[in-house]
PDB file of N, CA and C in Angstrom:
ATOM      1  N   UNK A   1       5.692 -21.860  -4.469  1.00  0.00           N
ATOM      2  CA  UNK A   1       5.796 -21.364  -3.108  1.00  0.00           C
ATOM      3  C   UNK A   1       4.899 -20.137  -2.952  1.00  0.00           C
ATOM      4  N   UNK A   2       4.124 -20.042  -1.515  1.00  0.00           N
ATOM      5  CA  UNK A   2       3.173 -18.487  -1.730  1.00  0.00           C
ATOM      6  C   UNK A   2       3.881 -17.750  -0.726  1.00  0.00           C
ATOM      7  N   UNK A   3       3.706 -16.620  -1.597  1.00  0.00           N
ATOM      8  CA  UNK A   3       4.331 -15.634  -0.855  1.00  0.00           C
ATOM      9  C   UNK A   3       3.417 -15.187   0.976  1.00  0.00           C
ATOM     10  N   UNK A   4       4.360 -14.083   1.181  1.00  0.00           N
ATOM     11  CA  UNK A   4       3.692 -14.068   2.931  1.00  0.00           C
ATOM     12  C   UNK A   4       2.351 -13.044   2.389  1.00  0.00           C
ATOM     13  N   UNK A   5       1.595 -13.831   3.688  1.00  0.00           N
ATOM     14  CA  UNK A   5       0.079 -13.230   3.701  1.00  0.00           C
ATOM     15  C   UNK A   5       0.220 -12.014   4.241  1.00  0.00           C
ATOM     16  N   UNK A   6      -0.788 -11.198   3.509  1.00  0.00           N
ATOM     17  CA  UNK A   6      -1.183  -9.690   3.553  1.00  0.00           C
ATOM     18  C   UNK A   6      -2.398  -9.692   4.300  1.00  0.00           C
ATOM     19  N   UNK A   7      -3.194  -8.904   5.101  1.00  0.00           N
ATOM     20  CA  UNK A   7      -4.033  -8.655   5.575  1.00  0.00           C
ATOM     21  C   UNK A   7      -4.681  -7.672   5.064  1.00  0.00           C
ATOM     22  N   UNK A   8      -5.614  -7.506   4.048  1.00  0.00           N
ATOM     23  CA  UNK A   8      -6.102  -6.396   3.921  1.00  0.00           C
ATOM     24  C   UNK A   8      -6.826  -5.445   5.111  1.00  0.00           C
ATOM     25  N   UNK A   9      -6.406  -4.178   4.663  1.00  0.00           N
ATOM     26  CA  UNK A   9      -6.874  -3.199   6.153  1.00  0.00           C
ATOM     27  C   UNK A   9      -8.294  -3.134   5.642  1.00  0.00           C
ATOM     28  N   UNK A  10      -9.089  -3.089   6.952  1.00  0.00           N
ATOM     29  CA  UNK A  10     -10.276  -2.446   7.203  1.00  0.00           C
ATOM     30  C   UNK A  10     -10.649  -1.781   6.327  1.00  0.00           C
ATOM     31  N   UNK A  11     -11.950  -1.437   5.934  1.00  0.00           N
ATOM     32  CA  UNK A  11     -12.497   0.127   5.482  1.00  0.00           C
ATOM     33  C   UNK A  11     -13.686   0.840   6.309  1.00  0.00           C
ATOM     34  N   UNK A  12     -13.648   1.633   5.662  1.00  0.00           N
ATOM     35  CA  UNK A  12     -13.992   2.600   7.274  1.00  0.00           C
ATOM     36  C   UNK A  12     -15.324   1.882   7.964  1.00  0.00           C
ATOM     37  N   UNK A  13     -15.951   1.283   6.790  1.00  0.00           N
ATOM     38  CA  UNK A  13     -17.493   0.697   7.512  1.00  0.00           C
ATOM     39  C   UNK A  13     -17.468  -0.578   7.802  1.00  0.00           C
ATOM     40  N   UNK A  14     -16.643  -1.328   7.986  1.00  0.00           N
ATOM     41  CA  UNK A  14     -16.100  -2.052   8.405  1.00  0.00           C
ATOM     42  C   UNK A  14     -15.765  -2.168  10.130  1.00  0.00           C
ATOM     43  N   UNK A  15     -14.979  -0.839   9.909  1.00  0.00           N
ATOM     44  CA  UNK A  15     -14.108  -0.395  11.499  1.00  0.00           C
ATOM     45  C   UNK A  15     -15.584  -0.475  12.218  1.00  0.00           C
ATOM     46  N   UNK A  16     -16.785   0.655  11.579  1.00  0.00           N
ATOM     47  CA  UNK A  16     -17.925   1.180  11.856  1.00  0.00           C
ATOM     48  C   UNK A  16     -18.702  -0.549  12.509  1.00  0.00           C
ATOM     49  N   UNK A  17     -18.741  -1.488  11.581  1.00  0.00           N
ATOM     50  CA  UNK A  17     -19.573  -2.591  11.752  1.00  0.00           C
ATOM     51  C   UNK A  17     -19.191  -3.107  13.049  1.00  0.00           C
ATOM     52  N   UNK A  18     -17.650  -3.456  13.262  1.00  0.00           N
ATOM     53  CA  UNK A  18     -17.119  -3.539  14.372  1.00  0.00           C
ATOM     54  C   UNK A  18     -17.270  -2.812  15.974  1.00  0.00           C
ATOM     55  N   UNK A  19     -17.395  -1.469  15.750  1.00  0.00           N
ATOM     56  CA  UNK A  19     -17.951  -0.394  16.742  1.00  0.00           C
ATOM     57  C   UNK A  19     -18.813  -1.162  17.385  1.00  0.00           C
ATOM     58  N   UNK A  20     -20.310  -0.945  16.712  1.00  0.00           N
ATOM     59  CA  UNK A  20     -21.456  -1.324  17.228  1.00  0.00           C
ATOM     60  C   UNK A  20     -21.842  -2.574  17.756  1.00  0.00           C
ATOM     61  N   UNK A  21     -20.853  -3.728  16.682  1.00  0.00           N
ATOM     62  CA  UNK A  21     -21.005  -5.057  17.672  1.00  0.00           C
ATOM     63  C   UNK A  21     -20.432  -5.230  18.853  1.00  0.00           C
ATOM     64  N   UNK A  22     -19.181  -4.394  19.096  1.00  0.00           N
ATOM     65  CA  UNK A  22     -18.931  -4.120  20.513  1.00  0.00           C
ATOM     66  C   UNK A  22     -19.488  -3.502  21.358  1.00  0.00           C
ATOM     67  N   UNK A  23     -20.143  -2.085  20.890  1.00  0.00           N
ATOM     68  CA  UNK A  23     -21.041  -1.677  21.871  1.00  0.00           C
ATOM     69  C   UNK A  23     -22.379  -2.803  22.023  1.00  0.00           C
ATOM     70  N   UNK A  24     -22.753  -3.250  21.016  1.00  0.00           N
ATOM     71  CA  UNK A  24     -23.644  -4.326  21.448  1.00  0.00           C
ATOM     72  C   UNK A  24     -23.236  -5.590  22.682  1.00  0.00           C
ATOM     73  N   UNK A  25     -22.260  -5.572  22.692  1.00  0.00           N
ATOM     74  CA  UNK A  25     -21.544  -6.832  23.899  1.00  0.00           C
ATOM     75  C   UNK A  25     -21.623  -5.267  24.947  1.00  0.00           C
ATOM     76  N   UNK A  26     -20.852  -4.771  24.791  1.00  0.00           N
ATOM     77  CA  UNK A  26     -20.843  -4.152  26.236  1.00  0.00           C
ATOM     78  C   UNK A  26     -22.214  -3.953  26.565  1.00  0.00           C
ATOM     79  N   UNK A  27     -23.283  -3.714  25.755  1.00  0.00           N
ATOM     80  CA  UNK A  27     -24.645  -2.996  26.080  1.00  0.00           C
ATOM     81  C   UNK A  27     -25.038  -4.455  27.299  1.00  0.00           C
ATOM     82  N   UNK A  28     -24.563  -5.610  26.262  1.00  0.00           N
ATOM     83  CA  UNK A  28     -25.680  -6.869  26.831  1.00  0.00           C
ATOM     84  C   UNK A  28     -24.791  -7.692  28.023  1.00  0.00           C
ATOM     85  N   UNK A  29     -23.361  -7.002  28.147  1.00  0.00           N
ATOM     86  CA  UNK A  29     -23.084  -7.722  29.337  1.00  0.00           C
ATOM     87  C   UNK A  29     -23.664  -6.694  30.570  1.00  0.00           C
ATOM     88  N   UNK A  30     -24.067  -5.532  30.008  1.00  0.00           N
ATOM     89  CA  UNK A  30     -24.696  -4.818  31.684  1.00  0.00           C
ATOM     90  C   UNK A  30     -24.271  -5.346  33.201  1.00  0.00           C
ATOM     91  N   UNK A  31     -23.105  -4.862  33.482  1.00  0.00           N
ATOM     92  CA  UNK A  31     -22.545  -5.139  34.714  1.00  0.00           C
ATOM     93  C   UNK A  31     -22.385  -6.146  34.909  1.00  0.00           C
ATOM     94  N   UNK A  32     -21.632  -7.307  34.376  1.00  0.00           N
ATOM     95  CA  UNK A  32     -21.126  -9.046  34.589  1.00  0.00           C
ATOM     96  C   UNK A  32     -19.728  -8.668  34.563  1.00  0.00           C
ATOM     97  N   UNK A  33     -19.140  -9.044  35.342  1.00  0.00           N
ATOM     98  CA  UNK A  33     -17.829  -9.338  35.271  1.00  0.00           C
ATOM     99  C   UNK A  33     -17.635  -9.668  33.998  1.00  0.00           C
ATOM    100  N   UNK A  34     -16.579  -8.815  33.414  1.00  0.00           N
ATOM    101  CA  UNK A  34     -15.783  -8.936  32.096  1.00  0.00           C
ATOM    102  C   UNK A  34     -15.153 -10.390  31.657  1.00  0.00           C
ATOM    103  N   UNK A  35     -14.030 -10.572  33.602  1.00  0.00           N
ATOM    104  CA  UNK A  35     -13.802 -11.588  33.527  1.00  0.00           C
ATOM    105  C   UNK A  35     -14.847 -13.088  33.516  1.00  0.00           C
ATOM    106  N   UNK A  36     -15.578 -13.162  33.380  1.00  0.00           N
ATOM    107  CA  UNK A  36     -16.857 -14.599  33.862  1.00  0.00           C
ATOM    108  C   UNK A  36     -17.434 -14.491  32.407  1.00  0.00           C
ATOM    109  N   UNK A  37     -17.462 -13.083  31.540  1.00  0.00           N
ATOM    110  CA  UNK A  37     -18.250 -13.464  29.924  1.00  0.00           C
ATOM    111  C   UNK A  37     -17.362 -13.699  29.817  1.00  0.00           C
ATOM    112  N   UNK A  38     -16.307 -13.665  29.660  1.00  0.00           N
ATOM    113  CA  UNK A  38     -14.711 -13.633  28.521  1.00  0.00           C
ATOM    114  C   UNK A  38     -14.994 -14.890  28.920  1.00  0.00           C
ATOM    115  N   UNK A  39     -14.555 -15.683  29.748  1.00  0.00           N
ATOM    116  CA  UNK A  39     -14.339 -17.107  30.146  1.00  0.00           C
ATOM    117  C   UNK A  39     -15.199 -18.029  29.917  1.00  0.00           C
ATOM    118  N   UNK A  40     -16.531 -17.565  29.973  1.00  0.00           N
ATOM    119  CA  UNK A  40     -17.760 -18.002  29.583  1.00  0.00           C
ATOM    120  C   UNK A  40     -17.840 -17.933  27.816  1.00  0.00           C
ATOM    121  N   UNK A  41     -17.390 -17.509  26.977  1.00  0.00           N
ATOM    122  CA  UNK A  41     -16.984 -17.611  25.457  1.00  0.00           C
ATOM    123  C   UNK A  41     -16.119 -18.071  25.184  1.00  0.00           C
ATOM    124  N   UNK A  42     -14.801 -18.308  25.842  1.00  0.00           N
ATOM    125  CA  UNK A  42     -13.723 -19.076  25.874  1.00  0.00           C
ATOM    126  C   UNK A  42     -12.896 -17.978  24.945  1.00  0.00           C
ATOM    127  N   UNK A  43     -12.243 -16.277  25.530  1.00  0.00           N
ATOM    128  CA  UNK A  43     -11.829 -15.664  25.303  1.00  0.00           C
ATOM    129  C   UNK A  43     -10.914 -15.279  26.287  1.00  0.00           C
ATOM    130  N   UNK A  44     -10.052 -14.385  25.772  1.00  0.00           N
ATOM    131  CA  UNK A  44      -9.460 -13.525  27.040  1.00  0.00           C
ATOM    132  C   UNK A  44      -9.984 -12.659  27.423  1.00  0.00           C
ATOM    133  N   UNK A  45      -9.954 -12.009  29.086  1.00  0.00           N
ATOM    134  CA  UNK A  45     -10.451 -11.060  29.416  1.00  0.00           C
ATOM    135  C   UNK A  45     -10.254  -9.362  28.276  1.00  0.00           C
ATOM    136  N   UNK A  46      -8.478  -9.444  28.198  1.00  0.00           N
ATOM    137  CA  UNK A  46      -8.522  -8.276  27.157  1.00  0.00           C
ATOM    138  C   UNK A  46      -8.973  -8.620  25.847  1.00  0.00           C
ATOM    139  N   UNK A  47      -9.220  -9.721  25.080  1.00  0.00           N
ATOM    140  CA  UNK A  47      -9.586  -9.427  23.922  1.00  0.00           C
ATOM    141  C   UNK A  47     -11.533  -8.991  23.994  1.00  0.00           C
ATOM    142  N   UNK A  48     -11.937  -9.558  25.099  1.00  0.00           N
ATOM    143  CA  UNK A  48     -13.354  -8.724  25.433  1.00  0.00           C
ATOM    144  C   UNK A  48     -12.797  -7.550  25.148  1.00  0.00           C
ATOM    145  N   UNK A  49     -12.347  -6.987  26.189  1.00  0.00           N
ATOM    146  CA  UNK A  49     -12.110  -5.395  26.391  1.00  0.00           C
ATOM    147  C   UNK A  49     -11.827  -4.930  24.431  1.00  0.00           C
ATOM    148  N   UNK A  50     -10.677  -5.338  23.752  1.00  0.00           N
ATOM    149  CA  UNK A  50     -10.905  -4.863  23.003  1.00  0.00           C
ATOM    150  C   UNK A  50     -11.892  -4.792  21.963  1.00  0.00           C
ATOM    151  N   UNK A  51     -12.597  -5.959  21.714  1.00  0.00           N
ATOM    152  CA  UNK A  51     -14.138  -6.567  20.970  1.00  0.00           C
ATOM    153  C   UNK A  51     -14.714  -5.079  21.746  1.00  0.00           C
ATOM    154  N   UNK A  52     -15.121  -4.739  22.933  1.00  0.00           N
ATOM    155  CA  UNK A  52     -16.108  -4.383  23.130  1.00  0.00           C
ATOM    156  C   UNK A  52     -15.612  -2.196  22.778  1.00  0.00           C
ATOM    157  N   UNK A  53     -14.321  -2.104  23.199  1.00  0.00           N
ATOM    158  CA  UNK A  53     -14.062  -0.455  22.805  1.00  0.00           C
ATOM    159  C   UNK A  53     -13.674  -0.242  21.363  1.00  0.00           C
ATOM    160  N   UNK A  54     -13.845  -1.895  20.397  1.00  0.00           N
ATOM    161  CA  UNK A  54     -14.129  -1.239  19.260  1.00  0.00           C
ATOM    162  C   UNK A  54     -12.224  -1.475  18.224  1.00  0.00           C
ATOM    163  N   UNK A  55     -11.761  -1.778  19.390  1.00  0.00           N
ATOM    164  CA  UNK A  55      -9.985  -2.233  19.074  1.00  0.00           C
ATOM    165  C   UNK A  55      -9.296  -3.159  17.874  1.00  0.00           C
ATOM    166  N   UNK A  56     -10.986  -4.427  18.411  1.00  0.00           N
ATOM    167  CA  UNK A  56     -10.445  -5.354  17.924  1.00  0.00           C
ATOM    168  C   UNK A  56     -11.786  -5.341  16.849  1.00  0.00           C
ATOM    169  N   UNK A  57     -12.252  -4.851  15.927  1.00  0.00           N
ATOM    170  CA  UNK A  57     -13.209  -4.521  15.214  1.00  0.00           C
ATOM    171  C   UNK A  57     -13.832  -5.618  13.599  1.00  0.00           C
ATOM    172  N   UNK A  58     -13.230  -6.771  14.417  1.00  0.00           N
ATOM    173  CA  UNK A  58     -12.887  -7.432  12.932  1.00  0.00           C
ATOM    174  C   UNK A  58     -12.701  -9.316  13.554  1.00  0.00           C
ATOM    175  N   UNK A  59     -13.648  -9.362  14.778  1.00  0.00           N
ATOM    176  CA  UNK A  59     -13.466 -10.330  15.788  1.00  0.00           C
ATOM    177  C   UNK A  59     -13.781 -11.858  14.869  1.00  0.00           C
ATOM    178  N   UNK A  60     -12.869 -13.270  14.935  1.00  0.00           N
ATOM    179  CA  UNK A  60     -13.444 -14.293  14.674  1.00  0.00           C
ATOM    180  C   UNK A  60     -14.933 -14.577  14.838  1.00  0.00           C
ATOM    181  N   UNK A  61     -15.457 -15.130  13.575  1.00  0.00           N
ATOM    182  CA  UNK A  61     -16.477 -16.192  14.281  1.00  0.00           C
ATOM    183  C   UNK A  61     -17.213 -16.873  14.809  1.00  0.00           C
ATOM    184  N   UNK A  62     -16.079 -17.986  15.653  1.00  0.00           N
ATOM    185  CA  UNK A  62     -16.112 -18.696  16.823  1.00  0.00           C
ATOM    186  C   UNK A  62     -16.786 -17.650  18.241  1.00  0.00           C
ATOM    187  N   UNK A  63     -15.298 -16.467  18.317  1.00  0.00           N
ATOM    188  CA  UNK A  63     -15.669 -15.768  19.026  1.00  0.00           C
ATOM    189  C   UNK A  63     -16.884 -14.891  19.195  1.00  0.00           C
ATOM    190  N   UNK A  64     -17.559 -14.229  18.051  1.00  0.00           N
ATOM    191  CA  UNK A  64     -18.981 -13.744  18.067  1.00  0.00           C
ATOM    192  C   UNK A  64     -20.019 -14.933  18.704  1.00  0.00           C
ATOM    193  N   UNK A  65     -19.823 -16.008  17.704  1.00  0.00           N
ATOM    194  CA  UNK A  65     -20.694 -16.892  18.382  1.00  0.00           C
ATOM    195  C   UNK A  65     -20.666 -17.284  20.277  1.00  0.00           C
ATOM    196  N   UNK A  66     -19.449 -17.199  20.310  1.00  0.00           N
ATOM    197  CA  UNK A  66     -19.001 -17.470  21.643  1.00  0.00           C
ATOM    198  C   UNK A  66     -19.971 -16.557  22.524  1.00  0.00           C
ATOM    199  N   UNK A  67     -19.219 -15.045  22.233  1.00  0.00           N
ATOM    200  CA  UNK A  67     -19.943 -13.930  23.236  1.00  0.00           C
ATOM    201  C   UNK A  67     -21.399 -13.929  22.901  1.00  0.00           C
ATOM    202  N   UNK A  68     -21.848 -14.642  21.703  1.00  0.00           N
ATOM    203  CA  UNK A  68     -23.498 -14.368  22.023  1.00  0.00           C
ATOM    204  C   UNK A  68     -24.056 -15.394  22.821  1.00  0.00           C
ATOM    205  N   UNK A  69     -23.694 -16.689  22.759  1.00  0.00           N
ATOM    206  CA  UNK A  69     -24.089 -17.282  23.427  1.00  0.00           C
ATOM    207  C   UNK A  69     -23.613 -17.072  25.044  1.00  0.00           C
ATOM    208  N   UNK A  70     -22.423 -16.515  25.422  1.00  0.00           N
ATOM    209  CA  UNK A  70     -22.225 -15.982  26.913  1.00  0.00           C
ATOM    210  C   UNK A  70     -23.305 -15.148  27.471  1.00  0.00           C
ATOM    211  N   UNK A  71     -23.965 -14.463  26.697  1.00  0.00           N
ATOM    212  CA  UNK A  71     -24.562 -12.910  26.582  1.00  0.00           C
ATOM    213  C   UNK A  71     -25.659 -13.531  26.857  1.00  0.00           C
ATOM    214  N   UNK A  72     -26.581 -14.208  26.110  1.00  0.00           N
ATOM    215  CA  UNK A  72     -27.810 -14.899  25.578  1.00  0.00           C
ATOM    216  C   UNK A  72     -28.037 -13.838  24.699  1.00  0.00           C
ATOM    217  N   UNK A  73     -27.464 -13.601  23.794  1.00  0.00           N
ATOM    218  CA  UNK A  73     -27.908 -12.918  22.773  1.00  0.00           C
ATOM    219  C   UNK A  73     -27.922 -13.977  21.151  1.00  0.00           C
ATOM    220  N   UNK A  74     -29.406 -13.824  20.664  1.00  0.00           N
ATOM    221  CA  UNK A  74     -29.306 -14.739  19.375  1.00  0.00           C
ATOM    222  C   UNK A  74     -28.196 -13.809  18.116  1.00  0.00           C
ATOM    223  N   UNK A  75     -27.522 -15.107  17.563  1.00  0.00           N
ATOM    224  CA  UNK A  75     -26.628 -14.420  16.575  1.00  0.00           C
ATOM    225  C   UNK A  75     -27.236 -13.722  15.655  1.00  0.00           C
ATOM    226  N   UNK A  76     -28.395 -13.821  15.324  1.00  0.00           N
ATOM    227  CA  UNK A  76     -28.892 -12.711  14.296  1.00  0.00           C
ATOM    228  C   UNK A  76     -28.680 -11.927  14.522  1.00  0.00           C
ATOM    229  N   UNK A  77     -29.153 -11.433  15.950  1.00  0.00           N
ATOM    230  CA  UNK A  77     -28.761 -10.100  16.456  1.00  0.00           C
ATOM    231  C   UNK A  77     -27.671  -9.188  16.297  1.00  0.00           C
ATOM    232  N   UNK A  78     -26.887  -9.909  16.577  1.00  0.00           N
ATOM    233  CA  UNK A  78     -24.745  -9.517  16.265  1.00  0.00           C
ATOM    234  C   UNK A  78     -25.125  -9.304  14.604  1.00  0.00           C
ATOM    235  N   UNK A  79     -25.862 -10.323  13.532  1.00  0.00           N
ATOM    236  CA  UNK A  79     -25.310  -9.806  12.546  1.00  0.00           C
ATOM    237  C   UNK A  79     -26.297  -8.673  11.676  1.00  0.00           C
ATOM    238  N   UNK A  80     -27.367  -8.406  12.677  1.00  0.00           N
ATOM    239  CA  UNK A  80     -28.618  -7.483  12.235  1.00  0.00           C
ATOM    240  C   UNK A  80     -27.575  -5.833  12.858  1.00  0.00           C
ATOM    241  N   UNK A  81     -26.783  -6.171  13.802  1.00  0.00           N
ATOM    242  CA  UNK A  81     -25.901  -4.904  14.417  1.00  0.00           C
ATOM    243  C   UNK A  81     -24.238  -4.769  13.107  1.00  0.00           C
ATOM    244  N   UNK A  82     -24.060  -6.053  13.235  1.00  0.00           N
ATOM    245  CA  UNK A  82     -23.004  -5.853  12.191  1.00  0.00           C
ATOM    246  C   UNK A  82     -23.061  -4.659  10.726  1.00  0.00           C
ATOM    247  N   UNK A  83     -24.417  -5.649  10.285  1.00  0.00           N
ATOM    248  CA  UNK A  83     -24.888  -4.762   8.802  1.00  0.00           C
ATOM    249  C   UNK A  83     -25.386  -3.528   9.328  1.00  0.00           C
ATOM    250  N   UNK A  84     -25.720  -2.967  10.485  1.00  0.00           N
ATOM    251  CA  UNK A  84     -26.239  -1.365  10.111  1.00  0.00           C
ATOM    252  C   UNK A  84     -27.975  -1.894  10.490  1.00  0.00           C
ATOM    253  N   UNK A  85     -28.518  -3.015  10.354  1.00  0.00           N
ATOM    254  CA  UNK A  85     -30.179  -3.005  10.246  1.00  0.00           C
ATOM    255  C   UNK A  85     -30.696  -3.214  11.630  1.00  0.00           C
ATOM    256  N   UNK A  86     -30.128  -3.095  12.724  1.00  0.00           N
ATOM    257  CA  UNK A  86     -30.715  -2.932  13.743  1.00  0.00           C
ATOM    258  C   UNK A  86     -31.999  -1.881  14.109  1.00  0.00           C
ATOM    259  N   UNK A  87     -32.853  -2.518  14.742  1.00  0.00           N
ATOM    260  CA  UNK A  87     -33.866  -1.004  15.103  1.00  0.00           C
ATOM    261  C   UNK A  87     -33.913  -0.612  16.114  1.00  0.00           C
ATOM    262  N   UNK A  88     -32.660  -0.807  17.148  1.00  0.00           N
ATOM    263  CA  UNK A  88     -32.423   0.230  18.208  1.00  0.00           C
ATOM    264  C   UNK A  88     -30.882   1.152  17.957  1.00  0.00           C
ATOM    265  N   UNK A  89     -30.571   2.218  18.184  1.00  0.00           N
ATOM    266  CA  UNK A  89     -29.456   2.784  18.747  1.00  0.00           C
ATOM    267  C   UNK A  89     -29.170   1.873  19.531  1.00  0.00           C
ATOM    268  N   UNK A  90     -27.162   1.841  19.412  1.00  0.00           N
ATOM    269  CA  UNK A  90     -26.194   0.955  19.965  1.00  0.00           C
ATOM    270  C   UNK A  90     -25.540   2.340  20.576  1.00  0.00           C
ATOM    271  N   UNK A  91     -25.023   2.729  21.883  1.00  0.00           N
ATOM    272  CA  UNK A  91     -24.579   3.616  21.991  1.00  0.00           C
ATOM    273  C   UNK A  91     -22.512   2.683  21.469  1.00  0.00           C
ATOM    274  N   UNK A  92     -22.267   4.084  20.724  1.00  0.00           N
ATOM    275  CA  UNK A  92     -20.905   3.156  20.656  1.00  0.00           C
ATOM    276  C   UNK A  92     -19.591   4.130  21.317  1.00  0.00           C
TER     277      UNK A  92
END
């Protein structure tokens, strides 16, 4: 029998990786209704909100893929922001 699942917590650059891919969604939805990307990725409006202030810092997948393709943003991008190797400032 397995015992109940643990979630390991975050570490701090982690939380950090999370930051910036949210400020990266908020950067690239530039004034769209929250509600029309969320729906357009097949999310909830609040789990945008939290993806993007950094809340939810640790987002599925599916869902990255989702919001980049809502965004038109190529996934490299999300994961060139994830690792730190971006060559612009993300304001976060």
């Amino acid at each position: 029998m397995l015992g109940p699942m643990v979630r390991v917590p975050l570490n701090p650059e982690q939380i950090r990786a999370g930051q910036r891919l949210g400020a990266l969604f908020r950067t690239a939805r530039a004034g769209r209704a929250p509600e029309i990307v969320a729906r357009e990725a097949g999310i909830s409006p609040e789990t945008l909100r939290k993806i993007e202030v950094g809340r939810l810092p640790s987002p599925g997948f599916g869902t990255v893929v989702g919001l980049c393709d809502a965004l038109g943003l190529p996934l490299g991008k999300a994961v060139e922001v994830w690792r730190g190797e971006a060559d612009e400032q993300v304001a976060i």
